[in-house]
N, C-alpha and C. Protein backbone atom coordinates (compact mmCIF):
# COMPACT_ATOMS: atom_id res chain seq x y z
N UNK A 1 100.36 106.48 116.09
CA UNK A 1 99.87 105.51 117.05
C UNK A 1 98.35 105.58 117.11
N UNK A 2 97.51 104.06 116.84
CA UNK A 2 96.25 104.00 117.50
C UNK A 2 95.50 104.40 118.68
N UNK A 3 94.87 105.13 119.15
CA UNK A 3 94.65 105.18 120.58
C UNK A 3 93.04 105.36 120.70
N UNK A 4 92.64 104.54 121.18
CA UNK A 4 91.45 103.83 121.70
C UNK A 4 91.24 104.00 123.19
N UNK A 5 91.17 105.78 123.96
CA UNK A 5 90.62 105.52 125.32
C UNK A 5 89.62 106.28 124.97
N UNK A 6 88.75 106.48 126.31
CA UNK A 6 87.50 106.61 126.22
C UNK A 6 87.61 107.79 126.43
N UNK A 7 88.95 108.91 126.75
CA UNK A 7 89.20 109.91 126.97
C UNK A 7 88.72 110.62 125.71
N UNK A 8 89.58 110.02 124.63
CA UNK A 8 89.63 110.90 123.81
C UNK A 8 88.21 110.93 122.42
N UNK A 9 87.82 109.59 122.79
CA UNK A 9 86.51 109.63 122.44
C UNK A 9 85.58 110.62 123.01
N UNK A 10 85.68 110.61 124.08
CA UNK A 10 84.63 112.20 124.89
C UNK A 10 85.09 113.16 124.38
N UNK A 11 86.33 113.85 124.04
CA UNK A 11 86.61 115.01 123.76
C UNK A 11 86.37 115.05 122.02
N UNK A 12 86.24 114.22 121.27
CA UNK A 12 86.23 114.15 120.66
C UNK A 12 84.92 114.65 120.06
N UNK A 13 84.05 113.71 120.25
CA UNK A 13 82.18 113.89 120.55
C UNK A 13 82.51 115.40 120.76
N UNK A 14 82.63 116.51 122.18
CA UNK A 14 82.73 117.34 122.31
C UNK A 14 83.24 118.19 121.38
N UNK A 15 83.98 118.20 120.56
CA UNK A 15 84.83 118.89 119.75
C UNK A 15 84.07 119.19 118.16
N UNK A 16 83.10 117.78 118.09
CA UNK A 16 82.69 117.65 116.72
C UNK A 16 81.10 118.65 117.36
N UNK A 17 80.61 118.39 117.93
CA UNK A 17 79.82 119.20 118.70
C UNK A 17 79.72 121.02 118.22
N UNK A 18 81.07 121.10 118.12
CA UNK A 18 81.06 122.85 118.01
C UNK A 18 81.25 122.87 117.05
N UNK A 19 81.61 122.02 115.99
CA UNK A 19 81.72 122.43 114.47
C UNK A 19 80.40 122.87 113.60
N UNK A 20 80.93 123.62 113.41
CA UNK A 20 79.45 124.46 112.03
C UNK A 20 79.72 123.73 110.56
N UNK A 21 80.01 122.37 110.24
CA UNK A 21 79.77 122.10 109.25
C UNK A 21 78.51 121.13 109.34
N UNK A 22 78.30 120.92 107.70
CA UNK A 22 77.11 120.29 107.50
C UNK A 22 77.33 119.46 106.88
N UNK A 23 76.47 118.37 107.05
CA UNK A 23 76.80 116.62 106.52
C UNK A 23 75.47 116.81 106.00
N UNK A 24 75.23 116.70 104.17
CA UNK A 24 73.79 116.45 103.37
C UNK A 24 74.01 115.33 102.56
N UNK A 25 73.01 114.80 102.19
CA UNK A 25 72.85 114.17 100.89
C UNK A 25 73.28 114.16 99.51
N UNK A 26 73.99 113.93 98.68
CA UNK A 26 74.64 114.82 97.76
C UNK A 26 74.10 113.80 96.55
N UNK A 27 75.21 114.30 95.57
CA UNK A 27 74.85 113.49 93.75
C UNK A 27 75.86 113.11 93.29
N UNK A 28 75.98 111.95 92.71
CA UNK A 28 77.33 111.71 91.75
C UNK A 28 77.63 112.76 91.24
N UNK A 29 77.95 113.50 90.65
CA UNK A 29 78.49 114.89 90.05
C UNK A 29 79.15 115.57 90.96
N UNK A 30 78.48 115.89 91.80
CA UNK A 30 79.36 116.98 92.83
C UNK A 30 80.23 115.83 93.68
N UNK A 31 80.23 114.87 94.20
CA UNK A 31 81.28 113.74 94.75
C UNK A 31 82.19 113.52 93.34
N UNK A 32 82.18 113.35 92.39
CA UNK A 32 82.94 113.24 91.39
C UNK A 32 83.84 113.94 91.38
N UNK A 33 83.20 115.82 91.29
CA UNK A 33 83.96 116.77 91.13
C UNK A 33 84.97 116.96 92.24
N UNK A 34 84.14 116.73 93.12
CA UNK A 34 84.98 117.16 94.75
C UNK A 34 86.63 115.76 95.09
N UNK A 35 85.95 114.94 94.08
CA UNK A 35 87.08 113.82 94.19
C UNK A 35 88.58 114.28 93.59
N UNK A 36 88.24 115.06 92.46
CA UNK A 36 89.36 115.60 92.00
C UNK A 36 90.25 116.65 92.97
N UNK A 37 89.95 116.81 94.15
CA UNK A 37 90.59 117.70 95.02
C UNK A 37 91.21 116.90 95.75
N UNK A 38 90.97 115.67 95.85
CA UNK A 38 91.55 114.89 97.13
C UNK A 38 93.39 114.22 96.75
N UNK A 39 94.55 114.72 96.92
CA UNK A 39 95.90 114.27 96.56
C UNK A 39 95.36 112.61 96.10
N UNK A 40 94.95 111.98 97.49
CA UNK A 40 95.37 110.80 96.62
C UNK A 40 94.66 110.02 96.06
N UNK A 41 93.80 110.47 95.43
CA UNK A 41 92.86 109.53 94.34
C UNK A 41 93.79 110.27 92.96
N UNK A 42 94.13 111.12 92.81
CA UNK A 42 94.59 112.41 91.54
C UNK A 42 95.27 111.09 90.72
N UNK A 43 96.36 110.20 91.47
CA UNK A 43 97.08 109.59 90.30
C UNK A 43 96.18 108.15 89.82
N UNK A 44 95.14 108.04 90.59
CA UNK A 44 94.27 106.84 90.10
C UNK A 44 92.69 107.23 90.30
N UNK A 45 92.63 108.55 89.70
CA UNK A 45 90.28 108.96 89.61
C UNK A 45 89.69 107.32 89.12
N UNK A 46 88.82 107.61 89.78
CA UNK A 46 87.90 106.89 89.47
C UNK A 46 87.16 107.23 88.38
N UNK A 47 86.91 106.66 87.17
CA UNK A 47 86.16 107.26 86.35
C UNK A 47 84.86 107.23 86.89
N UNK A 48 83.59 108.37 85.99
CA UNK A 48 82.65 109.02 86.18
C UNK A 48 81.71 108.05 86.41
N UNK A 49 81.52 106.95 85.12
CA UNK A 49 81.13 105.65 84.85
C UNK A 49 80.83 104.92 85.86
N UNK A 50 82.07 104.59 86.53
CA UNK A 50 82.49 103.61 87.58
C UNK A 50 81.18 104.09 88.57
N UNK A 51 80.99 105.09 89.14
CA UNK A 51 80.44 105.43 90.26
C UNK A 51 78.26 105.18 90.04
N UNK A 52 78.07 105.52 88.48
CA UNK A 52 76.99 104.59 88.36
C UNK A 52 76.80 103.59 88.25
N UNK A 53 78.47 102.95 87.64
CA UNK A 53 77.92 101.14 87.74
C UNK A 53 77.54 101.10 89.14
N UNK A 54 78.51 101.38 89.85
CA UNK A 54 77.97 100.59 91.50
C UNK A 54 76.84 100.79 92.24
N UNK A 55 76.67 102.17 91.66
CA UNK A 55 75.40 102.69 92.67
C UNK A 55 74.14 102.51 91.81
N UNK A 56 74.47 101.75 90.52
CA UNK A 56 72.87 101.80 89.94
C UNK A 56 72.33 100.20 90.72
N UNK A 57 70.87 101.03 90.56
CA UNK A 57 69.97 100.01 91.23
C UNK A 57 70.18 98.81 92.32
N UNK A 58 70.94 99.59 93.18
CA UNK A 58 71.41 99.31 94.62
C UNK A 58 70.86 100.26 95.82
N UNK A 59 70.87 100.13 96.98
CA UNK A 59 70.45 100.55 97.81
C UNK A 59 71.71 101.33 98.03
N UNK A 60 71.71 102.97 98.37
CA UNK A 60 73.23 103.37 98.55
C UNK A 60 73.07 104.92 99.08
N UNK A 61 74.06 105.47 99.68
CA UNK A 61 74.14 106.98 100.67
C UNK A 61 75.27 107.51 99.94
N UNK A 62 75.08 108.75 99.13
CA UNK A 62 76.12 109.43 98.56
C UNK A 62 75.81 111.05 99.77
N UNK A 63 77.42 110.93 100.77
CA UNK A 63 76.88 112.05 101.73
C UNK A 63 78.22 113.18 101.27
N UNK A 64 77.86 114.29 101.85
CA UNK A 64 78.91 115.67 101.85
C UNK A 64 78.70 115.99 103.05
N UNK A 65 80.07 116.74 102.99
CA UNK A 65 80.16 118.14 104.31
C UNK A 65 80.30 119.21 103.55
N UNK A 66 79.86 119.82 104.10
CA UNK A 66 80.12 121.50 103.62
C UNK A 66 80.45 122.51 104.87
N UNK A 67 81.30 123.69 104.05
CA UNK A 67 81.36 124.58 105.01
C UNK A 67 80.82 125.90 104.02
N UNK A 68 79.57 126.18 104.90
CA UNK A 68 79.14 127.31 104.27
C UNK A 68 78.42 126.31 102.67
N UNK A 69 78.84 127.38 101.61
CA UNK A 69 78.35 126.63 100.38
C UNK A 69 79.52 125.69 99.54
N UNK A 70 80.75 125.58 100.24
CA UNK A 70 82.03 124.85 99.46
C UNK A 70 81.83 123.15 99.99
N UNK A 71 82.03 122.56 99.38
CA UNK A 71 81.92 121.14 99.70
C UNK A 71 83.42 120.66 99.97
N UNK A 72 83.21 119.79 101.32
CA UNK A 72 84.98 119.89 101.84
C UNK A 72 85.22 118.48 102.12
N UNK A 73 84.17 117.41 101.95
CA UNK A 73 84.76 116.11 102.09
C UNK A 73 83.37 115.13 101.73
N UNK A 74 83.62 113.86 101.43
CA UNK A 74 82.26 112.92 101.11
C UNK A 74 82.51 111.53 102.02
N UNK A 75 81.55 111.01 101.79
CA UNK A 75 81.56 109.42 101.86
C UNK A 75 79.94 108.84 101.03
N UNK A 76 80.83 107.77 100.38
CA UNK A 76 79.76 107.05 99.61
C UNK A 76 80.08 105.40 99.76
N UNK A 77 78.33 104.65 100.06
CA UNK A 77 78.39 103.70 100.20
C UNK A 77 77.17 103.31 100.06
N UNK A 78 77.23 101.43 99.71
CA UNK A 78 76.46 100.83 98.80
C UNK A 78 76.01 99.22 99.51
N UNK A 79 74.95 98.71 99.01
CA UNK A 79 74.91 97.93 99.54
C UNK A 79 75.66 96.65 98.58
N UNK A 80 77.06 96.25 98.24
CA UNK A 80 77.86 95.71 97.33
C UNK A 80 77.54 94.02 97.49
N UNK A 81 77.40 93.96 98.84
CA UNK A 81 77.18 92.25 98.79
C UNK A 81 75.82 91.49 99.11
N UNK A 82 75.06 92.30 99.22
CA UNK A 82 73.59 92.07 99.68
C UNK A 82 73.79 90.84 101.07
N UNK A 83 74.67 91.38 102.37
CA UNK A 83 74.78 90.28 103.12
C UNK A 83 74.68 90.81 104.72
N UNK A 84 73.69 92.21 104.68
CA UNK A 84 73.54 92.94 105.66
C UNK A 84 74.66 93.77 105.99
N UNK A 85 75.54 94.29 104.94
CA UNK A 85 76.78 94.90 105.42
C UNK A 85 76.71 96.44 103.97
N UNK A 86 76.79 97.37 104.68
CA UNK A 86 76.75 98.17 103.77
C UNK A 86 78.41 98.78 103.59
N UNK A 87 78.98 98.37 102.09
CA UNK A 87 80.28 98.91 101.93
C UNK A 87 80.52 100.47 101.77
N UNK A 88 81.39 100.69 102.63
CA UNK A 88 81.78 102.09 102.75
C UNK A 88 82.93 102.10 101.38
N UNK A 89 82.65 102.58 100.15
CA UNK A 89 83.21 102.68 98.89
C UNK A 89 84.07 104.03 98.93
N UNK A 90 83.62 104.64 99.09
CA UNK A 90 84.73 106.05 98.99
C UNK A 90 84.42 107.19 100.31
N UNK A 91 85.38 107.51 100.17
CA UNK A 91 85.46 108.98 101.54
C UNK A 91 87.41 109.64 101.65
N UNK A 92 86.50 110.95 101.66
CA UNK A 92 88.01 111.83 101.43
C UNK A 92 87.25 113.07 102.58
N UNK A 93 88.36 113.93 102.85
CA UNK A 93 88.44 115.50 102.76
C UNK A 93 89.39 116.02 102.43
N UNK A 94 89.04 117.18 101.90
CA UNK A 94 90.33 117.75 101.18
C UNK A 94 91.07 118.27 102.00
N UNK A 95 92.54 118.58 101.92
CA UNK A 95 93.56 118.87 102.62
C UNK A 95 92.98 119.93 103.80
N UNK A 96 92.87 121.09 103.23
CA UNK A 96 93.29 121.72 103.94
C UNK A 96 91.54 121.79 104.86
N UNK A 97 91.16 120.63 105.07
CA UNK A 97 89.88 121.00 106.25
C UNK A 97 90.52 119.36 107.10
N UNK A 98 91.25 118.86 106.55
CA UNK A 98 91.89 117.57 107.25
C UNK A 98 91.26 118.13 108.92
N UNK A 99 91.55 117.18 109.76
CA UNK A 99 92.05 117.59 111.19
C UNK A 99 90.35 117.93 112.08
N UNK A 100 89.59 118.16 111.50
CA UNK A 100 88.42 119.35 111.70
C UNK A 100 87.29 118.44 112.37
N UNK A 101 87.40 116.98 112.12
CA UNK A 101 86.27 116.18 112.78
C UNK A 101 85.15 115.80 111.31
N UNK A 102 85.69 116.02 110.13
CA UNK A 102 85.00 116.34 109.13
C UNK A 102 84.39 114.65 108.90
N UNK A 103 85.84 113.74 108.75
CA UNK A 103 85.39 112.45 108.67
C UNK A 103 84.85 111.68 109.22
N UNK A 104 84.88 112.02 110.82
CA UNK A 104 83.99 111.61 111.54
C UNK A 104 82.31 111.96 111.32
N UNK A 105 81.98 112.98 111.48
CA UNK A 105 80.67 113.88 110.89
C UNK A 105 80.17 112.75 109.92
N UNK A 106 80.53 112.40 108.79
CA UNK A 106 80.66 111.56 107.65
C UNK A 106 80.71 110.68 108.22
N UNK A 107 81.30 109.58 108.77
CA UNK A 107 80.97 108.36 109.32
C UNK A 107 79.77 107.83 110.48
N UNK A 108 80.18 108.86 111.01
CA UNK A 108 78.84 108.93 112.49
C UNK A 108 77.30 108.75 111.36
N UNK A 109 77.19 110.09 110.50
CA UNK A 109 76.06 109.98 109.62
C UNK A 109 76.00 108.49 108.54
N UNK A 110 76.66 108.31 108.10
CA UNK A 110 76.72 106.81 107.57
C UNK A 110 76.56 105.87 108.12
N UNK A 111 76.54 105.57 109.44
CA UNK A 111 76.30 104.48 110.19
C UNK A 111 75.22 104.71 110.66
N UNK A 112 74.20 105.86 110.88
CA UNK A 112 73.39 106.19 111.70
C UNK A 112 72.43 105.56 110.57
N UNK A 113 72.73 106.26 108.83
CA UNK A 113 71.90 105.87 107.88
C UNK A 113 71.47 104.46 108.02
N UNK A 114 72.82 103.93 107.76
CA UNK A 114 72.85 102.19 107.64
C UNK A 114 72.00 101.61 108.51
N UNK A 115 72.17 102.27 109.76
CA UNK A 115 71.56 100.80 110.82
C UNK A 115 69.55 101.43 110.31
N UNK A 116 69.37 102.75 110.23
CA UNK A 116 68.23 102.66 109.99
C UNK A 116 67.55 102.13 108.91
N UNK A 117 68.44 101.53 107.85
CA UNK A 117 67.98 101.35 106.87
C UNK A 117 67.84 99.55 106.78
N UNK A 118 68.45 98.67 108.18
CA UNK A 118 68.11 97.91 108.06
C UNK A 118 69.82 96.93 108.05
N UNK A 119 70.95 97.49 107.55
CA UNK A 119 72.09 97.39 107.80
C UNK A 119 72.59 96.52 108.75
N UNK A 120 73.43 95.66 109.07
CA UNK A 120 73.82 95.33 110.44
C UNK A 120 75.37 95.40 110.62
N UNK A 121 75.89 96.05 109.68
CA UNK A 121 77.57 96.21 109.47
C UNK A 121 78.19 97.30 108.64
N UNK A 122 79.05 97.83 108.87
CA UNK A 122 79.80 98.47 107.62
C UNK A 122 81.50 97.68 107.45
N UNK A 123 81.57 97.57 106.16
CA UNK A 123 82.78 97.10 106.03
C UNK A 123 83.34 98.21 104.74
N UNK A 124 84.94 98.48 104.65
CA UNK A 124 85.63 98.79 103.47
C UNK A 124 86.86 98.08 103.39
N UNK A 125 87.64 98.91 102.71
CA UNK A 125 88.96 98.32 102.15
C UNK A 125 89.49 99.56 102.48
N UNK A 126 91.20 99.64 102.84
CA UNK A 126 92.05 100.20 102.27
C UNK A 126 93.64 99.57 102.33
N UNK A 127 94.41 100.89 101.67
CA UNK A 127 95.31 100.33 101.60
C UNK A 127 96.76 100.62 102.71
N UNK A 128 97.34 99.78 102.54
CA UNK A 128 98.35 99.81 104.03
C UNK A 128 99.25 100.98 103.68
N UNK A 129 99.64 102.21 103.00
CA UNK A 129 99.79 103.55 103.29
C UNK A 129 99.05 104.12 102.99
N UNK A 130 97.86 104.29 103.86
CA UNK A 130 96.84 104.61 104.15
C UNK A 130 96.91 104.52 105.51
N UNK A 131 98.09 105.11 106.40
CA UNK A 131 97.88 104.19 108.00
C UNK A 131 96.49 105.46 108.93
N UNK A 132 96.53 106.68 108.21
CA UNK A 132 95.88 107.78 109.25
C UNK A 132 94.01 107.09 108.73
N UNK A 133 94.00 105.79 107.60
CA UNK A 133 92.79 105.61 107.50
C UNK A 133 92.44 104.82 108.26
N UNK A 134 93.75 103.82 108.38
CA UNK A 134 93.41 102.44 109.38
C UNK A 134 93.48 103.13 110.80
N UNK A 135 94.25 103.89 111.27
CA UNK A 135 94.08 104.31 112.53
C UNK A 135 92.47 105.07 112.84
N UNK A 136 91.94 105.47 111.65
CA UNK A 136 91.05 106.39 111.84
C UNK A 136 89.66 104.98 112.33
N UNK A 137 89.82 103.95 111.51
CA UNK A 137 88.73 102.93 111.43
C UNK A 137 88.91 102.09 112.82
N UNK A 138 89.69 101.95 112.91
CA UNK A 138 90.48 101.17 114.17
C UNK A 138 89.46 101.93 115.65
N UNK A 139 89.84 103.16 115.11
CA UNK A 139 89.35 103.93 116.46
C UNK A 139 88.09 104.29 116.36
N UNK A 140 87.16 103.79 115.49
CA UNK A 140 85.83 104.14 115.17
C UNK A 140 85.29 102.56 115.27
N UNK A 141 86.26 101.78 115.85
CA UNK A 141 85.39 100.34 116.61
C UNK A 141 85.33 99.50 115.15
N UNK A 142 86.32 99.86 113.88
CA UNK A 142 86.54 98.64 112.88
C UNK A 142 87.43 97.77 113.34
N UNK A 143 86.89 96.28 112.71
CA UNK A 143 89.08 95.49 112.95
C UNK A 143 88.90 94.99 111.21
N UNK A 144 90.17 94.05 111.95
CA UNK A 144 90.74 93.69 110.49
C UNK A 144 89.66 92.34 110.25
N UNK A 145 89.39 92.05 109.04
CA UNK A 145 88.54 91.15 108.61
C UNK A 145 89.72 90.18 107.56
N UNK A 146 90.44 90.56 106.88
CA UNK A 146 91.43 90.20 105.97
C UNK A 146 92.29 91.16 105.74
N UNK A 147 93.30 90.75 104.93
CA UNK A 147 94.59 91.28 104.18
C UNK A 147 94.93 90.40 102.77
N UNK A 148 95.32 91.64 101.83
CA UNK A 148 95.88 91.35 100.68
C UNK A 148 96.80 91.52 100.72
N UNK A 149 97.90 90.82 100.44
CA UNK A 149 99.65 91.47 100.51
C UNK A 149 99.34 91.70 98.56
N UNK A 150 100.85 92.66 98.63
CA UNK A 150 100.66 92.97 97.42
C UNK A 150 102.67 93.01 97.01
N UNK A 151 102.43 92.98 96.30
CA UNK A 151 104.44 92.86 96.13
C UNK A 151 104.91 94.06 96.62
N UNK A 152 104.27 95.33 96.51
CA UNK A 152 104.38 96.43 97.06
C UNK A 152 104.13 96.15 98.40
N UNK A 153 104.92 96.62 99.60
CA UNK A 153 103.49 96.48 100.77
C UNK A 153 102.79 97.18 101.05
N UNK A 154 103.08 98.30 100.62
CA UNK A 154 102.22 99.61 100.24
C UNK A 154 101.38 99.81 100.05
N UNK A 155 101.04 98.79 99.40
CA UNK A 155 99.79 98.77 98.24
C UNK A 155 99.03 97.43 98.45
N UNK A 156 99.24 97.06 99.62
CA UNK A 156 98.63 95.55 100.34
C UNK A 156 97.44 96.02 100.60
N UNK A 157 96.09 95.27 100.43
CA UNK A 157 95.14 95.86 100.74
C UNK A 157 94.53 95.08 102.35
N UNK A 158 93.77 95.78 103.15
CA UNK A 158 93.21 95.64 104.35
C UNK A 158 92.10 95.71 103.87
N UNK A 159 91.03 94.73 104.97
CA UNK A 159 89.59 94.96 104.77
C UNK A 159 89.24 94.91 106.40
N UNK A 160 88.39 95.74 106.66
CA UNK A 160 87.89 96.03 107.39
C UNK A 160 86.25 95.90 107.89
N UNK A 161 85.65 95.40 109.02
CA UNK A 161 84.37 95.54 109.58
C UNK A 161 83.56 96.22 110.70
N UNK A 162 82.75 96.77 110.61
CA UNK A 162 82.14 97.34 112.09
C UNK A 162 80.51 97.06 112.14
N UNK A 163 80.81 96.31 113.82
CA UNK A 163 79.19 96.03 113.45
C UNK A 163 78.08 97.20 114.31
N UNK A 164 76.96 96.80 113.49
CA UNK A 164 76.76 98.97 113.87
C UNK A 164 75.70 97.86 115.07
C-alpha cells in the first residue's frame, strides 16, 4: 500500500538523518559495475555502450551511496528531452542495504542537483512489477504522466513526473 501522510514523511527525514552513508558523484564504470549486483537488471544489463550513448554530450548526474568504501546503490540521470525535465534513467540498491533510506538519499540529492542546475522537473519510467518503485515515486510527490500496456501486464510501462 501507498501511504502519503505527513507522519511518515517526518519520521522518515528523521531516520535518513542518522544514516552514515554517503551520496558522491561517481563514473560510468563503477555504476556499470555496481549494476551487475542489482537482481533485476541481471536478466536484461544494460550494455556498457548504452550508458555513453546517453550521457555523451548531455547535461547529466551519475550519483552513488556508499557505506564506508563499498558502493551500495546509484542513480543516474540526463537531460533526455531538452524540455526542462531531467530524466531519472537508472537507480538501484543492492539487496541487502534495501530498506536503509538509501534511495531516498539518492533522490533527495538528484533533485536538489536538478533544480540547481536549472531543471524544473524530474520524470522516469518504470515498469508495473516494479510496484515498491511506483509506491516509492508516488510517495516522493511523482504521478502518473502515461501508461504503456504491454501484452504482459507486467511489463506495461508507467511514466512518471515530479515537479521540483
Amino acid at each position: 500500500m501507498c501511504d502519503d501522510g505527513a507522519f511518515y514523511r517526518s519520521l522518515l527525514k528523521k531516520i535518513i538523518e542518522m544514516i552514515p552513508f554517503i551520496i558522491e558523484k561517481s563514473t560510468i564504470p563503477k555504476v556499470f559495475e555496481l549494476s551487475k549486483q542489482i537482481p533485476e537488471f541481471v536478466h536484461k544489463p544494460k550494455p556498457l555502450a548504452e550508458y555513453y550513448e546517453r550521457l555523451h554530450d548531455v547535461t547529466h548526474l551519475i550519483l552513488v551511496a556508499k557505506d564506508g568504501e563499498r558502493l551500495v546503490g546509484y542513480k543516474v540521470g540526463y537531460d533526455r528531452y531538452g524540455d526542462g525535465s531531467l530524466y531519472s534513467w537508472l537507480g538501484a540498491v543492492v539487496p541487502e542495504y534495501r530498506g536503509k533510506g538509501i534511495a531516498t538519499l539518492l533522490a533527495i540529492e538528484q533533485e536538489r542537483w536538478a533544480k540547481k542546475k536549472g531543471f524544473e522537473s524530474v520524470r522516469f519510467k518504470t515498469l508495473n512489477r516494479f510496484k515498491n518503485m511506483l509506491c516509492f515515486a508516488l510517495n516522493r510527490g511523482f504521478y502518473v504522466t502515461d501508461f504503456k500496456a504491454h501484452v504482459n501486464p507486467m511489463e506495461s510501462a508507467i511514466f512518471l513526473r515530479k515537479v521540483l
